[in-house]
PDB file of N, CA and C in Angstrom:
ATOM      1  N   UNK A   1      78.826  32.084 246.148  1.00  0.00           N
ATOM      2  CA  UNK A   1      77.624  31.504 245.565  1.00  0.00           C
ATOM      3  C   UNK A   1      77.382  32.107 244.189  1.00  0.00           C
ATOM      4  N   UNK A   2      76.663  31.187 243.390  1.00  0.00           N
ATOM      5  CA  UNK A   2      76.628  31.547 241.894  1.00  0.00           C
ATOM      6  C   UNK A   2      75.249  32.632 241.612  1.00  0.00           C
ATOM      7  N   UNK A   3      75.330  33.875 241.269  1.00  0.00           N
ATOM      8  CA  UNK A   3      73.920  34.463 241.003  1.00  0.00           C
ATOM      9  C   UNK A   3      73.712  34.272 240.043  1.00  0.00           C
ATOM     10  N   UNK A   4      72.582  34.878 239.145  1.00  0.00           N
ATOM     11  CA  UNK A   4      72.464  34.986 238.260  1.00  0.00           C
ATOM     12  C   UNK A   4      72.362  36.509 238.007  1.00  0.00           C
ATOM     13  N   UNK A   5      72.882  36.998 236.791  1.00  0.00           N
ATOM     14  CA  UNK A   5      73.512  38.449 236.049  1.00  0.00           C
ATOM     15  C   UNK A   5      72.389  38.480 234.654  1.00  0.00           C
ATOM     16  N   UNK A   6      71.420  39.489 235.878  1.00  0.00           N
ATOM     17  CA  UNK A   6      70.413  39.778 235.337  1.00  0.00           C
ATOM     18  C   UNK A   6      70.491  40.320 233.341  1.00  0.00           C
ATOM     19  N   UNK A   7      71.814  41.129 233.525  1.00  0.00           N
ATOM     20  CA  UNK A   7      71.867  41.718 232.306  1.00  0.00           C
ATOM     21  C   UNK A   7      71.961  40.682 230.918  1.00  0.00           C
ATOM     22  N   UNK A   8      73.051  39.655 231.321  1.00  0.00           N
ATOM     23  CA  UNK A   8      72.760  38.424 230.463  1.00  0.00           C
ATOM     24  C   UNK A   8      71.886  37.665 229.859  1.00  0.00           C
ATOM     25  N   UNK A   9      70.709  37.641 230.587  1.00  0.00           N
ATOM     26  CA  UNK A   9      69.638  37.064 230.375  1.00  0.00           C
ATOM     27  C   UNK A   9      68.284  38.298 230.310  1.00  0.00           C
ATOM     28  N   UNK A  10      66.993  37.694 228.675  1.00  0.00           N
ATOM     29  CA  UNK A  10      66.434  38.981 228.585  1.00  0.00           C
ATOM     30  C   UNK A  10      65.267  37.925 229.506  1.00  0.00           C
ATOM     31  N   UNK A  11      63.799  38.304 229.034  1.00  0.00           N
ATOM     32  CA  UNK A  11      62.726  37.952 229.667  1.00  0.00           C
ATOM     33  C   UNK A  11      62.512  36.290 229.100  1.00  0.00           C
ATOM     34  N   UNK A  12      62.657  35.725 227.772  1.00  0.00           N
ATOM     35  CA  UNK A  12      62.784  34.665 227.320  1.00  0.00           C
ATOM     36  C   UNK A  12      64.262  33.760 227.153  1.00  0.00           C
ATOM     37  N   UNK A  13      64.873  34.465 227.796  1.00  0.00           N
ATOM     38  CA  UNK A  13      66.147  33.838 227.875  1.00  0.00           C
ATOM     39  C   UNK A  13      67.527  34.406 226.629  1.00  0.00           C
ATOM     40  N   UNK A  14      66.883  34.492 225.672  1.00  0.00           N
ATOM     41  CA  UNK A  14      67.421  34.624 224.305  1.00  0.00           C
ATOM     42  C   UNK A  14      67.279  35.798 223.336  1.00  0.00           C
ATOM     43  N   UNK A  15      66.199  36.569 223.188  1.00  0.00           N
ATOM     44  CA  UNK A  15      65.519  37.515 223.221  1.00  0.00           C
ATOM     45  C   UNK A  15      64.904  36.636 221.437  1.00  0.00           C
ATOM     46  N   UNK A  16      64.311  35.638 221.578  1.00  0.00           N
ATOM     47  CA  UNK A  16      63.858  35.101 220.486  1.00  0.00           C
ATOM     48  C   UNK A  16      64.388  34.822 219.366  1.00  0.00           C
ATOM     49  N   UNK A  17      65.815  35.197 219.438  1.00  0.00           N
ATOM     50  CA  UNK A  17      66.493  34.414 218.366  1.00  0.00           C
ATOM     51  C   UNK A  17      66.922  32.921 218.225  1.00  0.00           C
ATOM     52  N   UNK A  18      66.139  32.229 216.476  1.00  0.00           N
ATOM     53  CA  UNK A  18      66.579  30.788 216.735  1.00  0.00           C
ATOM     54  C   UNK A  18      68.340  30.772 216.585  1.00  0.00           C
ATOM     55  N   UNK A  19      68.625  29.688 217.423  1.00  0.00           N
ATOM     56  CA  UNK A  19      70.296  29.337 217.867  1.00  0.00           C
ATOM     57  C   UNK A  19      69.957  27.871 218.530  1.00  0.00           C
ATOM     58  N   UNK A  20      71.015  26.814 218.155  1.00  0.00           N
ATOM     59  CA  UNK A  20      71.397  25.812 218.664  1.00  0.00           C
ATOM     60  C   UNK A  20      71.945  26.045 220.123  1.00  0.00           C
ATOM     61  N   UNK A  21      71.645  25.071 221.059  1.00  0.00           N
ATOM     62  CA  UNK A  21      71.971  25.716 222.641  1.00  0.00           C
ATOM     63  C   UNK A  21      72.210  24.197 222.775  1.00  0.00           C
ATOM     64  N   UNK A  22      74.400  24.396 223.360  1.00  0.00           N
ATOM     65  CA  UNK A  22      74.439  23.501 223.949  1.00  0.00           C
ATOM     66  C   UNK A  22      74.090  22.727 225.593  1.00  0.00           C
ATOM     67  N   UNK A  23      73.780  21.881 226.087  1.00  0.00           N
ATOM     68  CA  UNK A  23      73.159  21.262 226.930  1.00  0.00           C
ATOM     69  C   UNK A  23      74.265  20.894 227.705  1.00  0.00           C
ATOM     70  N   UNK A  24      74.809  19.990 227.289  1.00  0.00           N
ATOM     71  CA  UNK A  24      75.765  18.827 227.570  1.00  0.00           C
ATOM     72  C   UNK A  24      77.508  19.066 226.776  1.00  0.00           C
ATOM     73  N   UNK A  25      78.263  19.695 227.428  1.00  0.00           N
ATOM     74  CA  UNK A  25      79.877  19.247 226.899  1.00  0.00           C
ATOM     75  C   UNK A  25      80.928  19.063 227.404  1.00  0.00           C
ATOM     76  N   UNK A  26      81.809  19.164 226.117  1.00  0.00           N
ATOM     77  CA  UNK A  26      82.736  18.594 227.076  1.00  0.00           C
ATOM     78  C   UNK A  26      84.073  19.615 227.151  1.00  0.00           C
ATOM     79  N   UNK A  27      85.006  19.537 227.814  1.00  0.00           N
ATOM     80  CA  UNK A  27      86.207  20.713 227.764  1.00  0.00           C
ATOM     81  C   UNK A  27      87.473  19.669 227.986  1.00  0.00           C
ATOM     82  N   UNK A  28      88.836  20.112 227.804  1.00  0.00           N
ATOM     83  CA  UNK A  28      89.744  19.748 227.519  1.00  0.00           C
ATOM     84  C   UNK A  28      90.004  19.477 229.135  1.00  0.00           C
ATOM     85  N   UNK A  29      90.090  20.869 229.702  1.00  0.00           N
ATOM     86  CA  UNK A  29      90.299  21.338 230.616  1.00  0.00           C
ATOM     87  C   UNK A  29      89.598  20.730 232.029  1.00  0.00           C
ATOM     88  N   UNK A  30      88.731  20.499 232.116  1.00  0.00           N
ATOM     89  CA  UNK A  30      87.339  20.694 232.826  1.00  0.00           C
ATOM     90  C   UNK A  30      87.102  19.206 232.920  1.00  0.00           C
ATOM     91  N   UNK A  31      86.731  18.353 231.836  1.00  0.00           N
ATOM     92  CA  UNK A  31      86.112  17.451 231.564  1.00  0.00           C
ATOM     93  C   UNK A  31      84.355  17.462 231.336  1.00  0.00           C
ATOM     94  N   UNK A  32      83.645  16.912 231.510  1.00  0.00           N
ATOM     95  CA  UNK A  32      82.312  17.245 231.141  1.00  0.00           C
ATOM     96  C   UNK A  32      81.424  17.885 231.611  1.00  0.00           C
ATOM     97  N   UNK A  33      80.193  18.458 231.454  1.00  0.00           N
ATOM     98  CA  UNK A  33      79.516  19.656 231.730  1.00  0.00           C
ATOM     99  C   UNK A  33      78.546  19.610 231.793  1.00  0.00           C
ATOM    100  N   UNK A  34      77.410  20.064 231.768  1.00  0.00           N
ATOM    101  CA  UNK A  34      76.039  20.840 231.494  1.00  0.00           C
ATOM    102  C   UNK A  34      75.688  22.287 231.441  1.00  0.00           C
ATOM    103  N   UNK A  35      75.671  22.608 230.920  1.00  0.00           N
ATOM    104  CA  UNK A  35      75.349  24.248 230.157  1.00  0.00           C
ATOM    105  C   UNK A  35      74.357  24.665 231.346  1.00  0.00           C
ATOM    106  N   UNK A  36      74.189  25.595 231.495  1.00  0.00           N
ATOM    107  CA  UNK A  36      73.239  26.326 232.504  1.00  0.00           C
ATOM    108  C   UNK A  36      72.411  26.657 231.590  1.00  0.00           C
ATOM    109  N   UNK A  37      71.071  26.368 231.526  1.00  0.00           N
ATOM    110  CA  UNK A  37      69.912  27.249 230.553  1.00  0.00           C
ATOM    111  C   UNK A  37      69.824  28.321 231.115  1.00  0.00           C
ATOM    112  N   UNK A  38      69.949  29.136 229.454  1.00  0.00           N
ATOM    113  CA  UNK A  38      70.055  30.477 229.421  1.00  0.00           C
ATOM    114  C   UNK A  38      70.987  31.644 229.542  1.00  0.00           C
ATOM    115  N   UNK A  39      71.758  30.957 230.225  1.00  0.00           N
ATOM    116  CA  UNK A  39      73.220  31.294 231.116  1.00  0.00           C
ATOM    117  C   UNK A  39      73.638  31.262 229.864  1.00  0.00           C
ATOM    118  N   UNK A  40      73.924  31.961 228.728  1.00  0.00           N
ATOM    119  CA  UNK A  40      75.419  32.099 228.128  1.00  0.00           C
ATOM    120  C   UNK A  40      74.850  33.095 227.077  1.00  0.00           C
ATOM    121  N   UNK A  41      75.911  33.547 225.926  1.00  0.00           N
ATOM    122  CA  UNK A  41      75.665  34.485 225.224  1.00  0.00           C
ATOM    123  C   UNK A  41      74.653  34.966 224.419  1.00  0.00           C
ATOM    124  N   UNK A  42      74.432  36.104 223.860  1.00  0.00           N
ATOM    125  CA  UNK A  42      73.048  35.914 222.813  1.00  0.00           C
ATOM    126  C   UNK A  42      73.522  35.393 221.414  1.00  0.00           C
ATOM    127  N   UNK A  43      72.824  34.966 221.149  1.00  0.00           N
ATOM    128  CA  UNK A  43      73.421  34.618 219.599  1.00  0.00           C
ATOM    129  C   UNK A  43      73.095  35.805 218.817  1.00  0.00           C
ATOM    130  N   UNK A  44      74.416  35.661 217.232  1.00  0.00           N
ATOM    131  CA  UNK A  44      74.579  36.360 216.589  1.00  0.00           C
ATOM    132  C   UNK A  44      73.419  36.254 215.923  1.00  0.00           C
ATOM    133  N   UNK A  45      73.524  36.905 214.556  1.00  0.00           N
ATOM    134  CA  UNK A  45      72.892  36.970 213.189  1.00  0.00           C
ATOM    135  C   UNK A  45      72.514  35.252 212.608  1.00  0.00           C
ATOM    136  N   UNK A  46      73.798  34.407 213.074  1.00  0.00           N
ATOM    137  CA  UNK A  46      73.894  33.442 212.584  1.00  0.00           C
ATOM    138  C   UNK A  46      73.247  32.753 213.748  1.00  0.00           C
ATOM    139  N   UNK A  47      73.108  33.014 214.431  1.00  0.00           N
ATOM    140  CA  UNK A  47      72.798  31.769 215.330  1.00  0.00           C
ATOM    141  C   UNK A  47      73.345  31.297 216.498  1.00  0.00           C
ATOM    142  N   UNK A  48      75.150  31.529 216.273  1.00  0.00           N
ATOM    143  CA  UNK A  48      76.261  31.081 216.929  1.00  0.00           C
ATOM    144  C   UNK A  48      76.051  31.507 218.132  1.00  0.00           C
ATOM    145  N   UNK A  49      76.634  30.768 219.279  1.00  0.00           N
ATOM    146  CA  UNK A  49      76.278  31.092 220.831  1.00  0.00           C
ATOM    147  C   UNK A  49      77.879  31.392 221.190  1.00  0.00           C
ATOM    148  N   UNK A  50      78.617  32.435 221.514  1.00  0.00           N
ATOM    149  CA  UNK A  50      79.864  32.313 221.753  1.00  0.00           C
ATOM    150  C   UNK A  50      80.381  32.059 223.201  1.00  0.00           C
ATOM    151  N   UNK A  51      79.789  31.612 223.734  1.00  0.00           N
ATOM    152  CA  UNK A  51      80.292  31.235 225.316  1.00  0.00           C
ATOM    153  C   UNK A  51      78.753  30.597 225.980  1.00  0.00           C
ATOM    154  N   UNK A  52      79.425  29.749 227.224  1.00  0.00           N
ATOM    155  CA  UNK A  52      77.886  29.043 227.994  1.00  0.00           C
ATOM    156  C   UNK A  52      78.411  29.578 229.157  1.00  0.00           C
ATOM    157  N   UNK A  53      77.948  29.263 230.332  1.00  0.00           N
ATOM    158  CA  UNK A  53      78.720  29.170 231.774  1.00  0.00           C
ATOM    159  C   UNK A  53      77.888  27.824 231.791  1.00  0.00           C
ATOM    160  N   UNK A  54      78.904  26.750 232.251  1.00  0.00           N
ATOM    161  CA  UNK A  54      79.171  25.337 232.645  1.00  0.00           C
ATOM    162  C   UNK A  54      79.484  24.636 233.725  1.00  0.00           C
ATOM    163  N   UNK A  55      77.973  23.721 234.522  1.00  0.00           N
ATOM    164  CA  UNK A  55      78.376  23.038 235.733  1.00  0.00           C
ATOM    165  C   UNK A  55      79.386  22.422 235.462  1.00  0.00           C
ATOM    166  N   UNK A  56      80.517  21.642 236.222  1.00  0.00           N
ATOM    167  CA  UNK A  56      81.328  20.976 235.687  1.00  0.00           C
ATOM    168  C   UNK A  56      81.274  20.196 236.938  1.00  0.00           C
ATOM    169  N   UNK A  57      82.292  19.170 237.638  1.00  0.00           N
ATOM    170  CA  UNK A  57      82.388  18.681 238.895  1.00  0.00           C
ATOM    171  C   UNK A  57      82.503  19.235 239.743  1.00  0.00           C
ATOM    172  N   UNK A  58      83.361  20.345 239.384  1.00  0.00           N
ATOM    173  CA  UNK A  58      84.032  20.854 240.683  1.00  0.00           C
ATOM    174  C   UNK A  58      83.652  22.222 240.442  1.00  0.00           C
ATOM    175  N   UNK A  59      82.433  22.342 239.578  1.00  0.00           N
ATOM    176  CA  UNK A  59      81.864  23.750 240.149  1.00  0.00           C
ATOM    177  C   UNK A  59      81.554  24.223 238.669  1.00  0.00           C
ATOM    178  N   UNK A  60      81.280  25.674 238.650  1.00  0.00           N
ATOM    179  CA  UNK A  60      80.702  26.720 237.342  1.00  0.00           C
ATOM    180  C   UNK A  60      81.958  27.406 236.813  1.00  0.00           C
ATOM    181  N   UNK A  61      82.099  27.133 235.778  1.00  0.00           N
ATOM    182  CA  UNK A  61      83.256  27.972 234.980  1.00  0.00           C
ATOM    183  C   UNK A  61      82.173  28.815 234.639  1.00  0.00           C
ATOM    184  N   UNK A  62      82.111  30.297 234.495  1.00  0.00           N
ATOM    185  CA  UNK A  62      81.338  31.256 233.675  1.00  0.00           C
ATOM    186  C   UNK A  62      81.743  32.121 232.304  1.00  0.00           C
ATOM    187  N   UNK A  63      81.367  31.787 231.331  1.00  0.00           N
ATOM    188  CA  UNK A  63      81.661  32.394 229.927  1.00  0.00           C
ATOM    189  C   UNK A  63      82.900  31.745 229.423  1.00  0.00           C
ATOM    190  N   UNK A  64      82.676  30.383 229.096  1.00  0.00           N
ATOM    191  CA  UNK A  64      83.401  29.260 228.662  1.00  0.00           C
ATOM    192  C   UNK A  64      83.445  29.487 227.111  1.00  0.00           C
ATOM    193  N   UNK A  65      84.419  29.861 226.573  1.00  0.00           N
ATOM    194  CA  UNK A  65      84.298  29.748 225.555  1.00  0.00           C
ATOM    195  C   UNK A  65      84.109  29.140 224.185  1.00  0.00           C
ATOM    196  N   UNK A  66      82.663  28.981 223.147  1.00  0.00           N
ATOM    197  CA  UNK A  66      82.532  27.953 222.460  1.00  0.00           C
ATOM    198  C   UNK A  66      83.305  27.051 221.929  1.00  0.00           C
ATOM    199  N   UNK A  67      83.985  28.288 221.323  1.00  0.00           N
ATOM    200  CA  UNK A  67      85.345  27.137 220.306  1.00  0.00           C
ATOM    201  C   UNK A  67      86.513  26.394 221.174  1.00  0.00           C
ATOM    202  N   UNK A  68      85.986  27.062 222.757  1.00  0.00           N
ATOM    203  CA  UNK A  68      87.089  25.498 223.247  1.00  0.00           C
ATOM    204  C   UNK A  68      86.544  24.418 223.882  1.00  0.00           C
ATOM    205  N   UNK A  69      85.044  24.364 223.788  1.00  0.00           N
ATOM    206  CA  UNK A  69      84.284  23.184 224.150  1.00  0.00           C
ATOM    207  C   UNK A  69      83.476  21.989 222.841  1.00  0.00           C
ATOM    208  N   UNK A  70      83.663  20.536 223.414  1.00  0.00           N
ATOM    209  CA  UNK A  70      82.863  19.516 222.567  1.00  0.00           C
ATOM    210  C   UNK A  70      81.654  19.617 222.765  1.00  0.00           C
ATOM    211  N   UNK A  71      80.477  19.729 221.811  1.00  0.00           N
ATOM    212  CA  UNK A  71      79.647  19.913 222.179  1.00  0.00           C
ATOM    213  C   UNK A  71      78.896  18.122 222.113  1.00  0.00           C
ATOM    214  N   UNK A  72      78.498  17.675 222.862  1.00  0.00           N
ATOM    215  CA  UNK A  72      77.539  16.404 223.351  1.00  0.00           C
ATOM    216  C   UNK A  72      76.644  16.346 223.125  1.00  0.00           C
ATOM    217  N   UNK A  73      75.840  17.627 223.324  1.00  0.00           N
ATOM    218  CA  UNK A  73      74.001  17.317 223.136  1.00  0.00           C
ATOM    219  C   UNK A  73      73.792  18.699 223.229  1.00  0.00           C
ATOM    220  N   UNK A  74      72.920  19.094 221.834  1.00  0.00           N
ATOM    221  CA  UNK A  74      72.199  20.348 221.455  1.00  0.00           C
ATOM    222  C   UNK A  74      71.199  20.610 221.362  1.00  0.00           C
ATOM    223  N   UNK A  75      70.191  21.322 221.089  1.00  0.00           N
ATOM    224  CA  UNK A  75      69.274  21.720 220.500  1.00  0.00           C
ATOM    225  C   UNK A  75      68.887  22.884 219.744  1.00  0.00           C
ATOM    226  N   UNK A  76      67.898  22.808 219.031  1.00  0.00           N
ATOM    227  CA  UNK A  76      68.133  24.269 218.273  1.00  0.00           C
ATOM    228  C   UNK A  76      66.657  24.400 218.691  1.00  0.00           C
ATOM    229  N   UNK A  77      66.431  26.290 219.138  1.00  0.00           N
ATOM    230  CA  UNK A  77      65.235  26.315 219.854  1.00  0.00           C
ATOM    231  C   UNK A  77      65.369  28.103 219.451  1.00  0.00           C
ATOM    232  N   UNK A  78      63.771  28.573 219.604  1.00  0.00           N
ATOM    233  CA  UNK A  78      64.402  30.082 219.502  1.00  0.00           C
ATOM    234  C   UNK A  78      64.135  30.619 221.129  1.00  0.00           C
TER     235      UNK A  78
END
C-alpha cells in the first residue's frame, strides 16, 4: 500500500514556493497519469519541480522523473 513520506511533504505542501505543478502527464513508458498533489519534489530557486510520483493504470510510479514526462495540464501555484 502507498503511504505517504512524511519528510517529502512540509505543512503546505511546498513550503510556499511559487512553481508550476504538473497535474496531468504523460510518460513514454507508463502512458498517462495524474500527479499526486503534493507528492513530488520541492522546487528549486527557479521554480522547477524535478520529479512527481504518478497514478498511472496500473498503479504509482514514485519520483518520476520530470524531464522524462509530457506534461498535459499545469498550474502555477505557490
Amino acid at each position: 500500500m502507498y503511504q505517504l513520506d512524511k519528510k517529502r511533504k512540509s505543512k503546505n505542501g511546498h513550503n510556499g514556493k511559487k512553481h508550476n505543478c504538473a497535474s496531468k502527464v504523460k510518460s513514454e513508458e507508463y502512458g498517462i497519469g495524474e500527479c499526486i498533489k503534493t507528492m513530488h519534489a520541492e522546487p528549486d530557486e527557479n521554480g522547477y519541480v524535478a520529479w512527481y510520483d504518478v497514478l498511472f493504470e496500473h498503479g504509482i510510479e514514485e519520483q518520476v522523473p520530470t524531464e522524462s514526462l509530457e506534461i498535459l495540464v499545469s498550474e502555477s501555484h505557490t
